[in-house]
Protein backbone atom coordinates (compact mmCIF):
# COMPACT_ATOMS: atom_id res chain seq x y z
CA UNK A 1 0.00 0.00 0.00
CA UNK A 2 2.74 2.83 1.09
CA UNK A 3 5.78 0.89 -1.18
CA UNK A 4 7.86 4.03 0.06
CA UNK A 5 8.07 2.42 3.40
CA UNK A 6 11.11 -0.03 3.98
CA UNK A 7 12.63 -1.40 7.47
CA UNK A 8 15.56 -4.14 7.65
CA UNK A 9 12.93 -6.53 9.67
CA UNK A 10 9.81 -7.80 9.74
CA UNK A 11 7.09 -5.46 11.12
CA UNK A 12 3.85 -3.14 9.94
CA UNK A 13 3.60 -0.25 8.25
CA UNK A 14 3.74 2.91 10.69
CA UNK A 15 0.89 4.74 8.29
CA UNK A 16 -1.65 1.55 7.58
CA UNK A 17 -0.91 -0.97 10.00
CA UNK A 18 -0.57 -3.46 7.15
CA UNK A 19 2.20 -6.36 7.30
CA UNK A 20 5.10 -5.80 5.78
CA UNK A 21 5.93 -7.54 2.51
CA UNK A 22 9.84 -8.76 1.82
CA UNK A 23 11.02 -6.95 -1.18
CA UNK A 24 11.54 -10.62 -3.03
CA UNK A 25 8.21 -11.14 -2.55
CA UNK A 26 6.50 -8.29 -4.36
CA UNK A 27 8.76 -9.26 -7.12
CA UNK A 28 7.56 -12.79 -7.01
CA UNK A 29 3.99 -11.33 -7.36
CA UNK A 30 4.93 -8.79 -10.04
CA UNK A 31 6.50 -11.65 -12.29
CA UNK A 32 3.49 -13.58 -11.97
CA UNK A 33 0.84 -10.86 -12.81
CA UNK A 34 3.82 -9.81 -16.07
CA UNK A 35 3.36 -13.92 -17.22
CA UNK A 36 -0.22 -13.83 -17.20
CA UNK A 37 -1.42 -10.71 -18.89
CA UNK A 38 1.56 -10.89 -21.42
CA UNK A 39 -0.63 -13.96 -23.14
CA UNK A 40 -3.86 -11.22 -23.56
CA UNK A 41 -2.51 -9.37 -26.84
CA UNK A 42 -2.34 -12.51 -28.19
CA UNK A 43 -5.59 -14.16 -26.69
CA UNK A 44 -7.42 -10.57 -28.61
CA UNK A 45 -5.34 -10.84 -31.56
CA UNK A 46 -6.09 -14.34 -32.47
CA UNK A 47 -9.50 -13.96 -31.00
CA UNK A 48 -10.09 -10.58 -34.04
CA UNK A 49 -8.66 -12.67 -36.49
CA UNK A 50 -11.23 -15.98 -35.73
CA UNK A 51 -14.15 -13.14 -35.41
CA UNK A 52 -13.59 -12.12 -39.12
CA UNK A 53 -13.52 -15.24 -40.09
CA UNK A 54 -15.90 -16.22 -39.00
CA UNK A 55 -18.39 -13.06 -39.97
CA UNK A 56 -16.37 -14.06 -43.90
CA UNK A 57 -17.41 -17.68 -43.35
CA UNK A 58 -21.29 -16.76 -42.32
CA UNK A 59 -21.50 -14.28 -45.46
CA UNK A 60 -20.51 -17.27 -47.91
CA UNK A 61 -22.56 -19.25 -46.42
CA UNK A 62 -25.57 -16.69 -46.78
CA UNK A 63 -24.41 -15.79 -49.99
CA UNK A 64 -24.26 -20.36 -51.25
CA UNK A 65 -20.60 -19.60 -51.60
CA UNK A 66 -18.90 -21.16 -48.53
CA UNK A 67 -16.44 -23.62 -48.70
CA UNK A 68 -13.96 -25.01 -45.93
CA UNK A 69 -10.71 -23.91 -48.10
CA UNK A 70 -11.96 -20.65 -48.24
CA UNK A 71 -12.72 -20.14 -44.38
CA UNK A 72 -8.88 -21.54 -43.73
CA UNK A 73 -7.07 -19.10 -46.63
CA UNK A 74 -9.19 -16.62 -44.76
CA UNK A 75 -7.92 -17.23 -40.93
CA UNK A 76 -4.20 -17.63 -42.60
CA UNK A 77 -4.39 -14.74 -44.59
CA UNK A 78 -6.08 -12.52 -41.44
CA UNK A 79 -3.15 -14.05 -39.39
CA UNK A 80 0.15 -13.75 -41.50
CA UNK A 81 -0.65 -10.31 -42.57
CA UNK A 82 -1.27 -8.98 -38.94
CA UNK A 83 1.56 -11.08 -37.32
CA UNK A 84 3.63 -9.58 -40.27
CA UNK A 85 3.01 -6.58 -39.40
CA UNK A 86 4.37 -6.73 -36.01
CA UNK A 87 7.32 -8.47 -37.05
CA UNK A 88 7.95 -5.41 -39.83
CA UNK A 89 7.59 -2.54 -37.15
CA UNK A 90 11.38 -3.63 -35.56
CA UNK A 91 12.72 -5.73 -38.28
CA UNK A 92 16.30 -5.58 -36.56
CA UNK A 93 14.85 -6.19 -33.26
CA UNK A 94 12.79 -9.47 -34.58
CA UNK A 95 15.69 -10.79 -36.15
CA UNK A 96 17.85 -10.95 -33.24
CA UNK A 97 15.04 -12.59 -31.34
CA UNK A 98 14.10 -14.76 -34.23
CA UNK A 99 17.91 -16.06 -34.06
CA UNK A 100 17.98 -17.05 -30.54
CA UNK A 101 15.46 -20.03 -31.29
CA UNK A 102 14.84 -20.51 -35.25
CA UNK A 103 16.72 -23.55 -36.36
CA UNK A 104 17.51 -21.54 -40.12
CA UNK A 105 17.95 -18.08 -38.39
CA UNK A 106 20.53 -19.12 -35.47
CA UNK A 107 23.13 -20.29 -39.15
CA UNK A 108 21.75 -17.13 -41.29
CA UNK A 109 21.06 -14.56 -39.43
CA UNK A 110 19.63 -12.52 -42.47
CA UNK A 111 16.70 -15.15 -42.67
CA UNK A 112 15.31 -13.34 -40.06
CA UNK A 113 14.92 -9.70 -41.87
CA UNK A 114 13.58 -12.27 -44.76
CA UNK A 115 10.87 -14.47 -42.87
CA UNK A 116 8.39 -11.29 -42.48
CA UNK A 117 8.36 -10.47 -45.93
CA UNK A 118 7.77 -14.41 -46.28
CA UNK A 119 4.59 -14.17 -43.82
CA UNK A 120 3.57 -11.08 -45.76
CA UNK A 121 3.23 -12.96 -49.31
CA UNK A 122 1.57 -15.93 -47.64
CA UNK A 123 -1.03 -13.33 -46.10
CA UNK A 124 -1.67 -11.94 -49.45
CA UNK A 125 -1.78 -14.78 -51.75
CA UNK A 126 -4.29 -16.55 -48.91
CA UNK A 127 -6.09 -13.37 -49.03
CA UNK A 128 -5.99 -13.53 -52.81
CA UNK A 129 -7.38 -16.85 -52.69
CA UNK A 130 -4.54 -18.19 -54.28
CA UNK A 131 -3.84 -21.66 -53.38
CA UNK A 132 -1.65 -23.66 -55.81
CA UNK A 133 -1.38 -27.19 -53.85
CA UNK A 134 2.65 -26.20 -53.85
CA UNK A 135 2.02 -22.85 -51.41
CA UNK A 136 -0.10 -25.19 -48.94
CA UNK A 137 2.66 -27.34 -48.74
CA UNK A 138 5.43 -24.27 -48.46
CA UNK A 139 3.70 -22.95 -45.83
CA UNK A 140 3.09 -26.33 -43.99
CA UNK A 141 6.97 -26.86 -44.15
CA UNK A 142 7.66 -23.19 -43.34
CA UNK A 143 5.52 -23.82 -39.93
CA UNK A 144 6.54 -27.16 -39.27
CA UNK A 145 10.17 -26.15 -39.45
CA UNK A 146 9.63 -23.14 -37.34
CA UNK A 147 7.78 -25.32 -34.76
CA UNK A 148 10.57 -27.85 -34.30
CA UNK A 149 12.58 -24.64 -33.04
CA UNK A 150 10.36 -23.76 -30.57
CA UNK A 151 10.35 -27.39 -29.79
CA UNK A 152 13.71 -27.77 -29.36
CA UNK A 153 14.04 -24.75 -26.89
CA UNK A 154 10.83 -26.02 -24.99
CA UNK A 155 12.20 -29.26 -24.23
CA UNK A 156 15.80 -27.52 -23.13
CA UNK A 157 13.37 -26.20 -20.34
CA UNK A 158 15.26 -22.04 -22.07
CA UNK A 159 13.45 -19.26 -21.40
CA UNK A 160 13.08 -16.53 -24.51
CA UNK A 161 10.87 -14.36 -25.76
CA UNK A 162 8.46 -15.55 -28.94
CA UNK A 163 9.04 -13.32 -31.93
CA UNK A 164 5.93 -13.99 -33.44
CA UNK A 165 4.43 -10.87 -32.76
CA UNK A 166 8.13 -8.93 -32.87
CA UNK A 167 9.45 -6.77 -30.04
CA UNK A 168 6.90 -4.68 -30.16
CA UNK A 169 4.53 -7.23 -28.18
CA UNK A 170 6.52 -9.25 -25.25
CA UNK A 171 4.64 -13.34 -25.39
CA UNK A 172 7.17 -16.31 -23.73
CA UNK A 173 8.08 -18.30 -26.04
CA UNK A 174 6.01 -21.24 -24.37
CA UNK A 175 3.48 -24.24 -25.41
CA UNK A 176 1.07 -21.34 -27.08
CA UNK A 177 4.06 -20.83 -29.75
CA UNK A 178 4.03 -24.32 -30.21
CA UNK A 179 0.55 -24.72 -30.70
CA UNK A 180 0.28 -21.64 -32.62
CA UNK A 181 3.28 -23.16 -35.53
CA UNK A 182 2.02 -26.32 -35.69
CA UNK A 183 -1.96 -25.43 -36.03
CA UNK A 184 -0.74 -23.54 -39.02
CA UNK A 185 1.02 -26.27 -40.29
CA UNK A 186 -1.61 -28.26 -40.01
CA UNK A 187 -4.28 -25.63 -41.34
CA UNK A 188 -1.88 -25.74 -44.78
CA UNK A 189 -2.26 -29.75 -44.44
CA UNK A 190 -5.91 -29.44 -44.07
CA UNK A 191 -6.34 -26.82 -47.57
CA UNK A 192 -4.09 -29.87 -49.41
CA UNK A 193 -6.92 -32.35 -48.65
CA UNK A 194 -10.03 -30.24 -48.46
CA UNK A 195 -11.96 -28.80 -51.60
């Protein structure tokens, strides 16, 4: 309550009356409250993209148009272009934290000023409705890969910050990276076998 108030023991607080907290403590809690919001911008950005989707899926539907390929180019197209677009707002900055867990980035360190420009065709082509059978499998290799990065790291038990949505938004690289490379990947699978 009064954080200005320090003593080298355990007591109250002369103005409140309120226990005294040790300093390691109210770090403790701090880096608990900083893990669990730091998932939200990603929670409402993934949540936005679904929501259009799904209001794109309900108007082909309406309109006798709506097919399952369609719905998927549309959730990969919503989410490459936005994710590229945090990447591209510190391209220097994702690179360096692209390179401390990409497999292809850690040898070439320039693949990481390439791979948003990569995200940002496969947002417009999927937004183009352009799906040769050949980008559905790029992109399922492109994710896979990625994914086995993450992997790796993961089962090291390393901490790092996820570059998927670049410096500008702070997400642990976690389980929700994981999950979020390989449901691509297998979004891109799914487009090879639907029609």
């Amino acid at each position: 309550m009064h954080p200005e108030i320090e003593q080298p023991k355990p007591g109250h607080c002369p103005k409140c009356g309120m226990a005294l907290i040790l300093k390691e403590k109210i770090q403790e809690i701090h880096q608990e409250n900083v893990s669990e919001n730091s998932y939200k911008p990603l929670v409402v950005i993934v949540g936005l993209i679904i929501l259009v989707t799904l209001v794109l899926a309900i108007q082909n539907y309406l309109a006798g148009s709506f097919t399952w390929k369609i719905t998927l180019m549309n959730f990969m197209a919503g989410f490459f272009l936005v994710f590229s677009g945090f990447k591209l707002l510190d391209l220097k900055g994702f690179a360096e934290g692209y390179s401390t867990y990409d497999l292809l980035a850690q040898k070439i360190f320039s693949y990481g000023y390439i791979y948003p420009f990569i995200e940002l065709a496969l947002g417009l082509f999927f937004a183009l409705h352009v799906s040769p059978p050949i980008l559905s499998l790029f992109t399922f290799v492109l994710m896979t890969f990625s994914g086995v990065g993450v992997a790796i790291k993961i089962a090291k038990h390393e901490k790092f910050q996820c570059a998927c949505l670049g410096t500008f938004l702070k997400v642990p690289l976690t389980k929700v990276t994981l999950i979020e490379d390989f449901g691509m990947a297998a979004m891109a699978l799914a487009m090879l076998m639907v029609k």
